[in-house]
C-alpha atoms as a PDB file:
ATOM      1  CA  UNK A   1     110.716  94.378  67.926  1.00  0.00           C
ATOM      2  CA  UNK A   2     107.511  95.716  69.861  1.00  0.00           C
ATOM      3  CA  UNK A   3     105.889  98.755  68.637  1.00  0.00           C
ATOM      4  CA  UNK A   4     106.700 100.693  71.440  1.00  0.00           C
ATOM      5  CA  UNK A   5     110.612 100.976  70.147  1.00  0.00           C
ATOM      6  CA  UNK A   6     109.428 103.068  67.139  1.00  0.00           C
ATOM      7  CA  UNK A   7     108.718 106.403  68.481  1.00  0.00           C
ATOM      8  CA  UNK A   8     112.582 107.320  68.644  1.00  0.00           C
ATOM      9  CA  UNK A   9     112.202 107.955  64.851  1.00  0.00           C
ATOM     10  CA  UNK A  10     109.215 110.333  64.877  1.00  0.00           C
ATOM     11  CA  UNK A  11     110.491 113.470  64.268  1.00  0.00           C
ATOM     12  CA  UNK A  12     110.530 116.322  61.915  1.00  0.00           C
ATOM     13  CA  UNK A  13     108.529 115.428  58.446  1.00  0.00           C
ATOM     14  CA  UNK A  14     108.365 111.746  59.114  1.00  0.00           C
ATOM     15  CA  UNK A  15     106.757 112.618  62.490  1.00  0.00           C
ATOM     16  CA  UNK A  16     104.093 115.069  60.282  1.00  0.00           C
ATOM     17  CA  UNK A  17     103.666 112.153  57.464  1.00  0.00           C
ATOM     18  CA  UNK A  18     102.582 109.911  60.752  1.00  0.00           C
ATOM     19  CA  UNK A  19     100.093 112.256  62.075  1.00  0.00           C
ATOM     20  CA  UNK A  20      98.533 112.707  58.953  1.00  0.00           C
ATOM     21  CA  UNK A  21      97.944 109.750  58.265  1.00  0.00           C
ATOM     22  CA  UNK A  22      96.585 108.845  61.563  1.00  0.00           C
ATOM     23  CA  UNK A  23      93.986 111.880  60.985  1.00  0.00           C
ATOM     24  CA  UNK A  24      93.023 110.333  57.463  1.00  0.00           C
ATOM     25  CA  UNK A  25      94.433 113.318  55.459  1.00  0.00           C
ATOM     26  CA  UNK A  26      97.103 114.406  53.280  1.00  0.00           C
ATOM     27  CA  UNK A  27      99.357 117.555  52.841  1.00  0.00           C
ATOM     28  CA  UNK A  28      98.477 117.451  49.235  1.00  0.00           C
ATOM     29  CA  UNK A  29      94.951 118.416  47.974  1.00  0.00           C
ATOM     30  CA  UNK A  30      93.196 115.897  46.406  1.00  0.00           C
ATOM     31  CA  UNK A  31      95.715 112.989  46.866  1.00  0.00           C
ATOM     32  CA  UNK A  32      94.427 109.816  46.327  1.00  0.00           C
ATOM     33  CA  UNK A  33      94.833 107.457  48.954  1.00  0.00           C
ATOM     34  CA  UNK A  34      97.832 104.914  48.383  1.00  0.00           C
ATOM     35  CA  UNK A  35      96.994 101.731  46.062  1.00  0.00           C
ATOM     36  CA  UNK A  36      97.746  98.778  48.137  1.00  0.00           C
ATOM     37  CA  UNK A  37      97.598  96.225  45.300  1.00  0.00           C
ATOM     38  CA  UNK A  38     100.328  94.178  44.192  1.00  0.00           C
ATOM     39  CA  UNK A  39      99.916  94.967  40.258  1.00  0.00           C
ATOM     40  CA  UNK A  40      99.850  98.925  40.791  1.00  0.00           C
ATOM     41  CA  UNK A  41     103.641  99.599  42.321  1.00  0.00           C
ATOM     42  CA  UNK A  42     106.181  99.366  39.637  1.00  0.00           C
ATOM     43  CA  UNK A  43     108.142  97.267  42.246  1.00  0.00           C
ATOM     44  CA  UNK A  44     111.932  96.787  41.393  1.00  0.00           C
ATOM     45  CA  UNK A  45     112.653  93.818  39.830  1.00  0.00           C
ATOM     46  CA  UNK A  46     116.215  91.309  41.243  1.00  0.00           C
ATOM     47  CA  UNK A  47     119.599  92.393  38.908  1.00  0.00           C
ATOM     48  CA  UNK A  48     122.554  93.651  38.654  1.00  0.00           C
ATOM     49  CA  UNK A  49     126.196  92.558  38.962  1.00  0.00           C
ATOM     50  CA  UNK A  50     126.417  89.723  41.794  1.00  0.00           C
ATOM     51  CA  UNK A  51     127.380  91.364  44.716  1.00  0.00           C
ATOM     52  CA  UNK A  52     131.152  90.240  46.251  1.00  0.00           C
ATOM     53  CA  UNK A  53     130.192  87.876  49.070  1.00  0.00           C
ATOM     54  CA  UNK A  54     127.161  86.685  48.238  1.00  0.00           C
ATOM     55  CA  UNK A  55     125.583  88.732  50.690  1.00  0.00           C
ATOM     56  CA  UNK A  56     122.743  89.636  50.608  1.00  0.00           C
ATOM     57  CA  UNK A  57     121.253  86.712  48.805  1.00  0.00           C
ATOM     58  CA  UNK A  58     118.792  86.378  45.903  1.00  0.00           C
ATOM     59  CA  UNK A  59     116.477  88.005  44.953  1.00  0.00           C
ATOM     60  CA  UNK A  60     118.746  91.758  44.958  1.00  0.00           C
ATOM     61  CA  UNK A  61     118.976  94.714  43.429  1.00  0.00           C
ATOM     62  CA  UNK A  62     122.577  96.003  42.881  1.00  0.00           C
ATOM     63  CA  UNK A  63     124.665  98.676  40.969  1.00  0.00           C
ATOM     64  CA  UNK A  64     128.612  97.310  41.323  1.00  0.00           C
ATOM     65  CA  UNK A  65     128.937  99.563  44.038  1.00  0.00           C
ATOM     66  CA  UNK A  66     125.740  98.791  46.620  1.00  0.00           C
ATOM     67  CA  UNK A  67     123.451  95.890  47.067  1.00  0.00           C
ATOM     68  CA  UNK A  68     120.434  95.519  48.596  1.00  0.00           C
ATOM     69  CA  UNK A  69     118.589  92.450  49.258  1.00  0.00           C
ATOM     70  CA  UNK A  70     114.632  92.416  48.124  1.00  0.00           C
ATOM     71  CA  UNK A  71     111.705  90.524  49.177  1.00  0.00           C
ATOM     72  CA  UNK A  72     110.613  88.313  46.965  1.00  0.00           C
ATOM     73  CA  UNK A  73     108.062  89.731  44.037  1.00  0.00           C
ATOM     74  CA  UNK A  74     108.583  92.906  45.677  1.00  0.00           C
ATOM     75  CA  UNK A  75     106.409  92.149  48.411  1.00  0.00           C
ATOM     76  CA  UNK A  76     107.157  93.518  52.407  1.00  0.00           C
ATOM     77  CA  UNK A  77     104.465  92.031  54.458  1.00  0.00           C
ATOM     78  CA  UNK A  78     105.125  93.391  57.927  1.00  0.00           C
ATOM     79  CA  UNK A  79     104.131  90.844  61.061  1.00  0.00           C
ATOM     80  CA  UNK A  80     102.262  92.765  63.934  1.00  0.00           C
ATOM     81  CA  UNK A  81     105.291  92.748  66.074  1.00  0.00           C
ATOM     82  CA  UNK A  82     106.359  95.408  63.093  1.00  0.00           C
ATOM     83  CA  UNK A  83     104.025  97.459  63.640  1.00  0.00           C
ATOM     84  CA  UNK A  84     104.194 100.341  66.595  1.00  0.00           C
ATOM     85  CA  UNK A  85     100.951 101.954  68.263  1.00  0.00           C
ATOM     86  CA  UNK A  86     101.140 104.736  65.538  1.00  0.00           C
ATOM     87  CA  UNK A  87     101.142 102.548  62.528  1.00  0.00           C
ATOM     88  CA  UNK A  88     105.008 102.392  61.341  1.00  0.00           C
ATOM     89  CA  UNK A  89     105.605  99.830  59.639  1.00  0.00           C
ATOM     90  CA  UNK A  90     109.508  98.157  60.268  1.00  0.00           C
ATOM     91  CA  UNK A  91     111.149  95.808  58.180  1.00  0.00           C
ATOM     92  CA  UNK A  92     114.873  94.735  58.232  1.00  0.00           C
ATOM     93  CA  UNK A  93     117.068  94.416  54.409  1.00  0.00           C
ATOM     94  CA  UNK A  94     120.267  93.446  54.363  1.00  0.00           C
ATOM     95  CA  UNK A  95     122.593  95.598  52.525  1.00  0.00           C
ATOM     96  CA  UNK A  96     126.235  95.362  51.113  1.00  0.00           C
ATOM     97  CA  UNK A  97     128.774  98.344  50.363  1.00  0.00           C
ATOM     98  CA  UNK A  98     131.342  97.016  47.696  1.00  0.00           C
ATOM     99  CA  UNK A  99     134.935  97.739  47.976  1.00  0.00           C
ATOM    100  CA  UNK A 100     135.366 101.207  46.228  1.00  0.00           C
ATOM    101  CA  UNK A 101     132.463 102.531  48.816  1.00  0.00           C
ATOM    102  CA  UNK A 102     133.328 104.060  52.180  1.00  0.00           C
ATOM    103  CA  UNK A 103     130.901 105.506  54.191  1.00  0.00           C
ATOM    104  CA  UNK A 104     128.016 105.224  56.626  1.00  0.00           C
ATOM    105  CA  UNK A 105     124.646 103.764  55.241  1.00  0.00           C
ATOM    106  CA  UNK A 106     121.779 106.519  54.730  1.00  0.00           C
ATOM    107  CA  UNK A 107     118.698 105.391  53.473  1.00  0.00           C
ATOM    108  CA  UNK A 108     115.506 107.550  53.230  1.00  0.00           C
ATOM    109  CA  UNK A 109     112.710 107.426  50.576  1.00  0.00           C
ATOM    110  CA  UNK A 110     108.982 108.479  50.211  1.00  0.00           C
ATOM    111  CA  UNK A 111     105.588 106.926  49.184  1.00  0.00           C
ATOM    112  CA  UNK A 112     104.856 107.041  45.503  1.00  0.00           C
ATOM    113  CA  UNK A 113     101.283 107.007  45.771  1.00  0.00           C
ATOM    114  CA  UNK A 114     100.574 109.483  49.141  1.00  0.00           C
ATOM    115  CA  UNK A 115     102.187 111.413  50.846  1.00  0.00           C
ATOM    116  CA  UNK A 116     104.463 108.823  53.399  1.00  0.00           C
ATOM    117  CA  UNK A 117     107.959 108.620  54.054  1.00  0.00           C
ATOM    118  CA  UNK A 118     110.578 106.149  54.616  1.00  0.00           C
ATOM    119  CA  UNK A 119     113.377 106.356  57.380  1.00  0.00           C
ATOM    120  CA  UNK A 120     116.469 104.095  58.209  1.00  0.00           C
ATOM    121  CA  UNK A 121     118.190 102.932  61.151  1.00  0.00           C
ATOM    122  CA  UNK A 122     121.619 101.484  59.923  1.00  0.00           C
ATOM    123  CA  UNK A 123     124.092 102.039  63.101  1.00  0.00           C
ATOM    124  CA  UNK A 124     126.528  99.574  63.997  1.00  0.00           C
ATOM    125  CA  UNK A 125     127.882  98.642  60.922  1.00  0.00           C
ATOM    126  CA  UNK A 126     130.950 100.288  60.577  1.00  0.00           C
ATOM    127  CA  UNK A 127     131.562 102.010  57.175  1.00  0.00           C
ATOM    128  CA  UNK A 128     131.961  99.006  54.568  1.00  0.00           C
ATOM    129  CA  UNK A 129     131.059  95.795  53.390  1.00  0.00           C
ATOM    130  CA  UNK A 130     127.841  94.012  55.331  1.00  0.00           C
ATOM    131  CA  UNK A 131     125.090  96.980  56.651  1.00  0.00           C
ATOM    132  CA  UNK A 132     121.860  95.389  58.515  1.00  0.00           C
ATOM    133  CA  UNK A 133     119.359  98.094  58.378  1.00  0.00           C
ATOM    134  CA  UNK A 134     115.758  98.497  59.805  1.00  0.00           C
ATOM    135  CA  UNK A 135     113.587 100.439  57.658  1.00  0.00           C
ATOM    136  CA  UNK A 136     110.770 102.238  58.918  1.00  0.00           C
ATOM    137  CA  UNK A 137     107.581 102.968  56.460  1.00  0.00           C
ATOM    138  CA  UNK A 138     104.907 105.801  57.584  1.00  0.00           C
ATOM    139  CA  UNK A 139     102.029 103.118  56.706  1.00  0.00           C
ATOM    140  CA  UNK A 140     100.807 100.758  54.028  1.00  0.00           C
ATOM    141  CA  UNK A 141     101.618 101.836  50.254  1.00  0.00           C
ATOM    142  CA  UNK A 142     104.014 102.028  47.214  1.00  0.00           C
ATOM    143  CA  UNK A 143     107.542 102.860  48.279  1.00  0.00           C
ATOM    144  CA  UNK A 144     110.831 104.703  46.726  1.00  0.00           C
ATOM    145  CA  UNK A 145     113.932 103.773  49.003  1.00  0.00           C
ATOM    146  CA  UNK A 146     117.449 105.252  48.730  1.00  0.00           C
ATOM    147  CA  UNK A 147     120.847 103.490  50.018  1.00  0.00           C
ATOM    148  CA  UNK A 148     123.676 105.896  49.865  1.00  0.00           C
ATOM    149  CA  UNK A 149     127.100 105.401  51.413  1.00  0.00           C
ATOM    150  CA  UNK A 150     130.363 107.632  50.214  1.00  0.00           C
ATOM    151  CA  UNK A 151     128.832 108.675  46.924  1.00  0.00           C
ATOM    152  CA  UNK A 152     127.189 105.801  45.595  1.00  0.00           C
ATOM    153  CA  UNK A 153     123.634 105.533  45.650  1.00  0.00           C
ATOM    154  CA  UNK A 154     121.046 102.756  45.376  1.00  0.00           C
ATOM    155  CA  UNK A 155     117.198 103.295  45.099  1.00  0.00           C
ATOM    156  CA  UNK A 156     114.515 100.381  44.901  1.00  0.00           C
ATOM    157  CA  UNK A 157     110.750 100.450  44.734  1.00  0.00           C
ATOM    158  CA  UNK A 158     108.960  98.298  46.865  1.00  0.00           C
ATOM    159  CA  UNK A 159     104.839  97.436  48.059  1.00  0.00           C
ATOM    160  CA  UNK A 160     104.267  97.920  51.906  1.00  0.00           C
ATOM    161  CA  UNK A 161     102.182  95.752  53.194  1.00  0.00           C
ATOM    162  CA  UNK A 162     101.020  94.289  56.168  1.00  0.00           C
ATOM    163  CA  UNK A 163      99.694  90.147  56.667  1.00  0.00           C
ATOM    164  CA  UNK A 164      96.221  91.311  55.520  1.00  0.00           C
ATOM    165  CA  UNK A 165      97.596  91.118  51.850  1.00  0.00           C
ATOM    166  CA  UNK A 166      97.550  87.362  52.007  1.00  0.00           C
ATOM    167  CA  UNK A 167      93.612  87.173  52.133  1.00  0.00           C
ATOM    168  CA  UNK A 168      93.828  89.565  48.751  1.00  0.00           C
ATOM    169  CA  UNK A 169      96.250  87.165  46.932  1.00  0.00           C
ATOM    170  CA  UNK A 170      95.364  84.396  44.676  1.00  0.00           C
ATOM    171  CA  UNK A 171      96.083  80.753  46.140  1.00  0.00           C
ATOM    172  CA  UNK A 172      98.940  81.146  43.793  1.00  0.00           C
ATOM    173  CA  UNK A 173     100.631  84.623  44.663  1.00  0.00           C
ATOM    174  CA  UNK A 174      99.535  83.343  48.172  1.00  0.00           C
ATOM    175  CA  UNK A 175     101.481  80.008  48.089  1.00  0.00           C
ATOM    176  CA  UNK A 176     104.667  81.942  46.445  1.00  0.00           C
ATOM    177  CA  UNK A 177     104.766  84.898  49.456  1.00  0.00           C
ATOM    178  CA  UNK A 178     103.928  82.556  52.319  1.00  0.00           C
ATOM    179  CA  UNK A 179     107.002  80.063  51.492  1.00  0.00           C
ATOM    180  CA  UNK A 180     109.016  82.880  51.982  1.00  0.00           C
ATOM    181  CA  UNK A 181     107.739  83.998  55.718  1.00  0.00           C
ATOM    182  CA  UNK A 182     108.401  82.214  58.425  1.00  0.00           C
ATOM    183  CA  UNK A 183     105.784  80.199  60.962  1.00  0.00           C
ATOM    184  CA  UNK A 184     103.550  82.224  62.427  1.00  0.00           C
ATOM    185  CA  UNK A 185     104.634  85.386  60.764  1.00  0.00           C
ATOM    186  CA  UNK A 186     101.000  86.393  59.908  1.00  0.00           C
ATOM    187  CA  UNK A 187      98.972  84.284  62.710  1.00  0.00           C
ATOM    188  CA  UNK A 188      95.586  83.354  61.768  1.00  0.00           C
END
């Protein structure tokens, strides 16, 4: 998806988070600006029950009631394409409401280390079993999402990055992220 398809979702305080960060500033005095590396966001680790259909697949994070599938060591990087003229990042996870849960998808969430915000598109779905979802980040950082659907909740912590993390791995981290991206995810 082209940047240009973002700008639907920039309203109210995800709009302001935006802005701000576009201007370099903050809504909070003296916050620090967001730690980008991979060792400094307590990122979720994979667990749980196995969800009912093996969707999504390994690695997860579940509760018995939702599921949500992770990137692997906790890691988003988000291609260009990903990324719209105003710097939202989107990535897609693949979520699963188990059998006791009835309801639409809602996901939101905020940045753990500044002050950005997290917004999900989830339409289409229906209201259980298998929920696609694009997830839309206010820029690079350490991220708290929430799944909730008909009283059941999920929340995950994950790093935001986009393809300039590879250059900051180590040819090991490097090796384990890039096997996981397809060709010419990150060109160059």
């Amino acid at each position: 998806m082209s940047g240009a398809g973002h700008g639907c979702l920039l309203d109210g305080q995800f709009k302001d988070a935006v802005i701000k960060r576009l201007r370099g500033g903050s809504s909070t005095a003296g916050s620090a600006q967001p730690s980008l590396a991979l060792n400094a966001c307590p990122v979720t680790p994979p667990g749980g029950p196995r969800p009912p259909t093996g969707l999504p697949p390994a690695p997860y994070a579940g509760n018995g009631q939702l599921w949500v599938g992770l990137w692997p060591h906790g890691l988003v990087v988000v291609p260009p394409d990903d990324i719209s003229r105003r710097g939202v990042l989107r990535m897609k996870f693949m979520w699963y409401r188990g059998s006791s849960v009835h309801g639409v998808l809602h996901i939101n969430g905020s940045q753990l280390d500044a002050d950005g915000l997290v917004r999900g598109r989830t339409a289409g779905y229906g209201l259980t079993g298998f929920n696609a979802s694009s997830i839309f980040f206010s820029g690079q950082g350490c991220y708290r999402v929430t799944g909730s659907a008909g009283g059941a909740s999920l929340s995950f912590v994950t790093l935001v990055r986009t393809c300039s993390v590879l250059h900051e791995l180590s040819p090991r981290q490097r090796k384990a992220i890039s096997k996981n991206l397809a060709k010419n995810w990150c060109p160059g």
